[in-house]
C-alpha atoms as a PDB file:
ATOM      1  CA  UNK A   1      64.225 105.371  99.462  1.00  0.00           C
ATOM      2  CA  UNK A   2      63.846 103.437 102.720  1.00  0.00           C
ATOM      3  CA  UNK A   3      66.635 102.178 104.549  1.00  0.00           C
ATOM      4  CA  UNK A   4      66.046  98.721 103.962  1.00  0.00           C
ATOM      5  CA  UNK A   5      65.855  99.329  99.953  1.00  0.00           C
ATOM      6  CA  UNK A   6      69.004 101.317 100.336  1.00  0.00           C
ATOM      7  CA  UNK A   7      70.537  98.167 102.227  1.00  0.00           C
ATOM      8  CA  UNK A   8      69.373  95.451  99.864  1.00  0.00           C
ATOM      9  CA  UNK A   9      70.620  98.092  96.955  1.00  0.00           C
ATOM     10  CA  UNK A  10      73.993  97.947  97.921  1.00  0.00           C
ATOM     11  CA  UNK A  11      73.964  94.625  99.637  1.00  0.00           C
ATOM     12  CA  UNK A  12      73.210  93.846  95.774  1.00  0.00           C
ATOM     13  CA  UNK A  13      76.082  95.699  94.358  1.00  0.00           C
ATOM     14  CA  UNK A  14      78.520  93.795  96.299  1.00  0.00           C
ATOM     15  CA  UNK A  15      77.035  90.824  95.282  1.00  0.00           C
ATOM     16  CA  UNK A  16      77.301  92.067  91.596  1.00  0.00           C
ATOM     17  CA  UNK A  17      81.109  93.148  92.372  1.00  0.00           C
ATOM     18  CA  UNK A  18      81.876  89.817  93.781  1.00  0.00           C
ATOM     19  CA  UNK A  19      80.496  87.836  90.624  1.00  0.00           C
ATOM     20  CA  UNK A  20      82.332  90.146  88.410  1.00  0.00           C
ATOM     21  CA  UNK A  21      85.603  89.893  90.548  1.00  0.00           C
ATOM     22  CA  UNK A  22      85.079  86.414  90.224  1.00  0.00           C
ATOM     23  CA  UNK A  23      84.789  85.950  86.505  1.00  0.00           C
ATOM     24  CA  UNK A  24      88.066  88.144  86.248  1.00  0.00           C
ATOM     25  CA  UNK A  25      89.918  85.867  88.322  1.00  0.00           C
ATOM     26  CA  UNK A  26      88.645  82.815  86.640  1.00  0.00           C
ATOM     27  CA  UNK A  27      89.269  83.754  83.146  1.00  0.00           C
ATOM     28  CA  UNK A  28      92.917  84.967  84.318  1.00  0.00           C
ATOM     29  CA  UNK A  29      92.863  81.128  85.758  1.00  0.00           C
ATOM     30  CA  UNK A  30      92.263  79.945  82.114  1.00  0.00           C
ATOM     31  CA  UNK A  31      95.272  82.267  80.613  1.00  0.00           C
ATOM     32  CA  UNK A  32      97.872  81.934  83.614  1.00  0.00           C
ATOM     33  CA  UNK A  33     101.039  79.985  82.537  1.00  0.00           C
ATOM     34  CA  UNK A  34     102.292  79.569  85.874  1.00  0.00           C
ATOM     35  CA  UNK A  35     101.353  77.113  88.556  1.00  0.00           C
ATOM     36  CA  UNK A  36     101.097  79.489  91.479  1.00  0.00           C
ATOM     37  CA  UNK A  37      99.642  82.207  89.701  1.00  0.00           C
ATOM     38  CA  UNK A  38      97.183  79.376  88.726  1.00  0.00           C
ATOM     39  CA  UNK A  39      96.664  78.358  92.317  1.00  0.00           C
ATOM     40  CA  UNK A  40      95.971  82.003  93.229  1.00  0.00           C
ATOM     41  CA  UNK A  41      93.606  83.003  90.817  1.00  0.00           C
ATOM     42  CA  UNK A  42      91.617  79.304  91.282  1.00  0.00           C
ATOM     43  CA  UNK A  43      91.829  80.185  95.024  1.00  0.00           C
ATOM     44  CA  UNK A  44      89.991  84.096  94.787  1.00  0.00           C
ATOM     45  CA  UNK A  45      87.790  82.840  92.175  1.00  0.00           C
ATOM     46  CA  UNK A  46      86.650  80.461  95.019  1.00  0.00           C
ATOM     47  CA  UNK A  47      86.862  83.027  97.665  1.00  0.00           C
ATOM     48  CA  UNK A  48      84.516  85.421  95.984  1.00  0.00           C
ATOM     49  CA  UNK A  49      82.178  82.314  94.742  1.00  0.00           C
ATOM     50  CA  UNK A  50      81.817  82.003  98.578  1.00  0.00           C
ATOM     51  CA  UNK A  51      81.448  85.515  98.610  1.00  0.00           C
ATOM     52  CA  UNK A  52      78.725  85.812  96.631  1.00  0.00           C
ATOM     53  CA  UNK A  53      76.772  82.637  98.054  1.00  0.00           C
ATOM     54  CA  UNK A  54      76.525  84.039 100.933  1.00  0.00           C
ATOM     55  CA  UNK A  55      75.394  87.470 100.042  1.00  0.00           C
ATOM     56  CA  UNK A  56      72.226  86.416  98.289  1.00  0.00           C
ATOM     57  CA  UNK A  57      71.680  83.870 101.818  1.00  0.00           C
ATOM     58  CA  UNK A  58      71.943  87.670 103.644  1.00  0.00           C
ATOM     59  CA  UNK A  59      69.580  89.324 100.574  1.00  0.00           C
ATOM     60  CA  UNK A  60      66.481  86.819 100.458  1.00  0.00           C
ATOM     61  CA  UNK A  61      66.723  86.965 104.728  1.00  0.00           C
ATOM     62  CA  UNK A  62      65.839  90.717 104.471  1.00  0.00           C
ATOM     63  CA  UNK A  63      63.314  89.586 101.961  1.00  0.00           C
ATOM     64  CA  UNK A  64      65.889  90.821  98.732  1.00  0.00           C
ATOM     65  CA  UNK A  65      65.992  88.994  95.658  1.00  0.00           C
ATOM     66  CA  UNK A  66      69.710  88.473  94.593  1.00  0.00           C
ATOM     67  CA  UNK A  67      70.763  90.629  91.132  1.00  0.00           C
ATOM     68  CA  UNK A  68      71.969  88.377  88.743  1.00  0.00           C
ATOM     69  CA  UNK A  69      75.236  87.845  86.641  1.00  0.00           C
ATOM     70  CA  UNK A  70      74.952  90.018  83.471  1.00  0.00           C
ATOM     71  CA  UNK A  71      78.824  89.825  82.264  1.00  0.00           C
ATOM     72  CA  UNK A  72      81.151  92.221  83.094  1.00  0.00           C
ATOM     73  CA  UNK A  73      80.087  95.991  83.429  1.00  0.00           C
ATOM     74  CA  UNK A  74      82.676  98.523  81.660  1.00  0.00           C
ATOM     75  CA  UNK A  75      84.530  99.058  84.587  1.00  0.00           C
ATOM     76  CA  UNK A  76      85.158  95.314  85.072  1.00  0.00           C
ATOM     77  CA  UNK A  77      85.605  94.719  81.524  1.00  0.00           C
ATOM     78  CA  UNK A  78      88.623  97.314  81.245  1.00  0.00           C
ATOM     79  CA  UNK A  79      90.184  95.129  84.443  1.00  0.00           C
ATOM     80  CA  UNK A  80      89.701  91.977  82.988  1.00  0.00           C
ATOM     81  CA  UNK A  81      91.645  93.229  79.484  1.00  0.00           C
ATOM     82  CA  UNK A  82      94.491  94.819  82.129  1.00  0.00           C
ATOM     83  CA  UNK A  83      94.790  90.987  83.265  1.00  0.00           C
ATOM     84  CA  UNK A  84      94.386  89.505  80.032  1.00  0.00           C
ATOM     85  CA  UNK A  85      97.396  92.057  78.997  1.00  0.00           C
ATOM     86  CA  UNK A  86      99.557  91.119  81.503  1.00  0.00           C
ATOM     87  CA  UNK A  87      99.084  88.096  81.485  1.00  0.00           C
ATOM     88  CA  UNK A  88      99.713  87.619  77.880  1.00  0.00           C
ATOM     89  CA  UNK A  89     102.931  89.491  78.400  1.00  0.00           C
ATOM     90  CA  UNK A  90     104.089  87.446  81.568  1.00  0.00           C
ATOM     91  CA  UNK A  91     103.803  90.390  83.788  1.00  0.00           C
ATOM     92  CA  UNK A  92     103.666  89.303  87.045  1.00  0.00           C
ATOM     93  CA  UNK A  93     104.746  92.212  88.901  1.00  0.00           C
ATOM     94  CA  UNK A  94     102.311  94.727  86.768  1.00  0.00           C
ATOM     95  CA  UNK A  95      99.630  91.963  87.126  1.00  0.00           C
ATOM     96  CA  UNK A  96      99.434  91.500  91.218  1.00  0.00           C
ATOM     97  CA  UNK A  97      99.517  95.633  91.435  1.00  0.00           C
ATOM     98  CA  UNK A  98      96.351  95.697  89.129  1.00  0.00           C
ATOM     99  CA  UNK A  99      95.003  92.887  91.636  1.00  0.00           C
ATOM    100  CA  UNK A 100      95.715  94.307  94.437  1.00  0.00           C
ATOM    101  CA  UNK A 101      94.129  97.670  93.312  1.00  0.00           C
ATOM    102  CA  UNK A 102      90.722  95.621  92.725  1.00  0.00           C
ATOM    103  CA  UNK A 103      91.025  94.475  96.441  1.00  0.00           C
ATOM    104  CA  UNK A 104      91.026  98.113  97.592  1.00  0.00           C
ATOM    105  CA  UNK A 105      88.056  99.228  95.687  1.00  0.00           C
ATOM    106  CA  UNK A 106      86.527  95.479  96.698  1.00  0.00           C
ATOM    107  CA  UNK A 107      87.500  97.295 100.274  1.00  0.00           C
ATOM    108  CA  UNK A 108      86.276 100.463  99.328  1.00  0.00           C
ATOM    109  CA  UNK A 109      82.279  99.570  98.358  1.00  0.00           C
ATOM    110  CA  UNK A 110      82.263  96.928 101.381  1.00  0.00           C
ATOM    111  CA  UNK A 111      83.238  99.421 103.807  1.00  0.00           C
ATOM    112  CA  UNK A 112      80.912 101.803 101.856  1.00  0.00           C
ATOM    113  CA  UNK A 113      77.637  99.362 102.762  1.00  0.00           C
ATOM    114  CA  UNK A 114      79.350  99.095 106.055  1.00  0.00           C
ATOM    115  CA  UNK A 115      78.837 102.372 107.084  1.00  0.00           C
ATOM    116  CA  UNK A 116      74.774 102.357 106.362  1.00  0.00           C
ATOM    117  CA  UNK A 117      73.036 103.057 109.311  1.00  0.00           C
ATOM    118  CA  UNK A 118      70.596  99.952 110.517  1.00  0.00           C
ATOM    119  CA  UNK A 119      73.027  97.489 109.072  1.00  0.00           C
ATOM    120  CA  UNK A 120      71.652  93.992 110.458  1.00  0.00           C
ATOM    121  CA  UNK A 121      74.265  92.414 112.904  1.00  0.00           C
ATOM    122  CA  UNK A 122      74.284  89.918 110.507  1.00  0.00           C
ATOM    123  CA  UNK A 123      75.314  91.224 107.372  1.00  0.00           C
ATOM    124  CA  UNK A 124      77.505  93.794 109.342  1.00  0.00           C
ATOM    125  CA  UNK A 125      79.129  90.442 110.556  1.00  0.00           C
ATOM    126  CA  UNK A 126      79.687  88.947 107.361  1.00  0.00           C
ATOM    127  CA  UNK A 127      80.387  91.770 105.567  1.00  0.00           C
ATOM    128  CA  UNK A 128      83.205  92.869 107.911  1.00  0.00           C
ATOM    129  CA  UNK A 129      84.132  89.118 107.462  1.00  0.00           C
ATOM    130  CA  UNK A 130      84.303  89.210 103.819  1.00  0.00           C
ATOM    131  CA  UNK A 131      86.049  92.451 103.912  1.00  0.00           C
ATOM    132  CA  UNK A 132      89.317  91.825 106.060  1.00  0.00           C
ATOM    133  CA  UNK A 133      89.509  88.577 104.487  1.00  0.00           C
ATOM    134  CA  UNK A 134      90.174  90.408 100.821  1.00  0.00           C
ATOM    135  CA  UNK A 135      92.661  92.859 103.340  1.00  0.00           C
ATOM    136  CA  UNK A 136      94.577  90.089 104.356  1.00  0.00           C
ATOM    137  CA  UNK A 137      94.638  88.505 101.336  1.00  0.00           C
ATOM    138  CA  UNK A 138      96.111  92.042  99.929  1.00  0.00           C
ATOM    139  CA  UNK A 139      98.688  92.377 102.608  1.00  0.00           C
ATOM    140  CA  UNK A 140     100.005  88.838 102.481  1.00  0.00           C
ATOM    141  CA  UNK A 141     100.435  89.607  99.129  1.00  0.00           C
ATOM    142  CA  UNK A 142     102.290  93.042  99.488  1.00  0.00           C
ATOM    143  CA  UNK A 143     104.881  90.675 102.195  1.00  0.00           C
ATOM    144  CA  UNK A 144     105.745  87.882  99.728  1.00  0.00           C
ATOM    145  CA  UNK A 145     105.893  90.656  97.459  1.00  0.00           C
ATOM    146  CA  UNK A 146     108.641  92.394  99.528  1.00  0.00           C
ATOM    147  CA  UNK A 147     110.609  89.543 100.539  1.00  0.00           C
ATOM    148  CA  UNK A 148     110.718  88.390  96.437  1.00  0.00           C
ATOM    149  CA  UNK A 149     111.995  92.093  95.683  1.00  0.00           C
END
């Protein structure tokens, strides 16, 4: 497989992560009781929306064609019944550590594609973007987590 396949390959499992990611969060946003646990899953639902728009910008410039949305795969499915569990069950504190385990493997497979050799400076740049942007995210969450323990 030629580098570039390779690259649009996994440029197009990110972009298949993201949509998944994003369905997750929005159909927690549908279930969630709360107001700021409403607010936060409307606000990564966005976030990876935006994500994923701008992956398939990245994908047709190295003459890709963008994977589309096919539901959830299993792996994504057996997250989005952990939400729909602990959300049902008003488990906050269960629910944000199953979020913020999704961040590190959202971390994981970006840094994976990151590390491809021939990355355009372009998609490195957004990637790495997109990447601390779901690490902040996590580690603001882990301080207000901290400070409501």
């Amino acid at each position: 497989m030629k580098t570039s396949e390779r690259i649009l390959a996994k440029l197009n499992n990110l972009l298949i992560m993201n949509y998944e990611t994003e369905k997750v969060y929005l159909e927690a946003l549908e279930l969630a009781t709360g107001d700021n646990l409403k607010a936060f899953f409307r606000e990564r639902g966005f976030e990876r929306n935006e994500f994923s728009r701008q992956l398939k910008v990245e994908i047709i410039k190295l003459d890709g064609q963008p994977k589309k949305f096919n539901g959830l795969s299993s792996n994504f499915d057996k997250k989005w019944h952990d939400f729909k569990t602990l959300l049902l069950l008003n488990n906050e504190d269960d629910l944000m550590d199953v979020v913020v385990a999704l961040k590190r493997l959202s971390i994981e497979k970006y840094n994976d594609v990151l590390r491809e050799i021939n990355l355009p400076l372009s998609v490195c740049k957004l990637l790495v973007k997109q990447r601390d942007s779901i690490y902040s995210n996590m580690n603001a969450m882990k301080r207000h987590e901290e400070f409501v323990v």
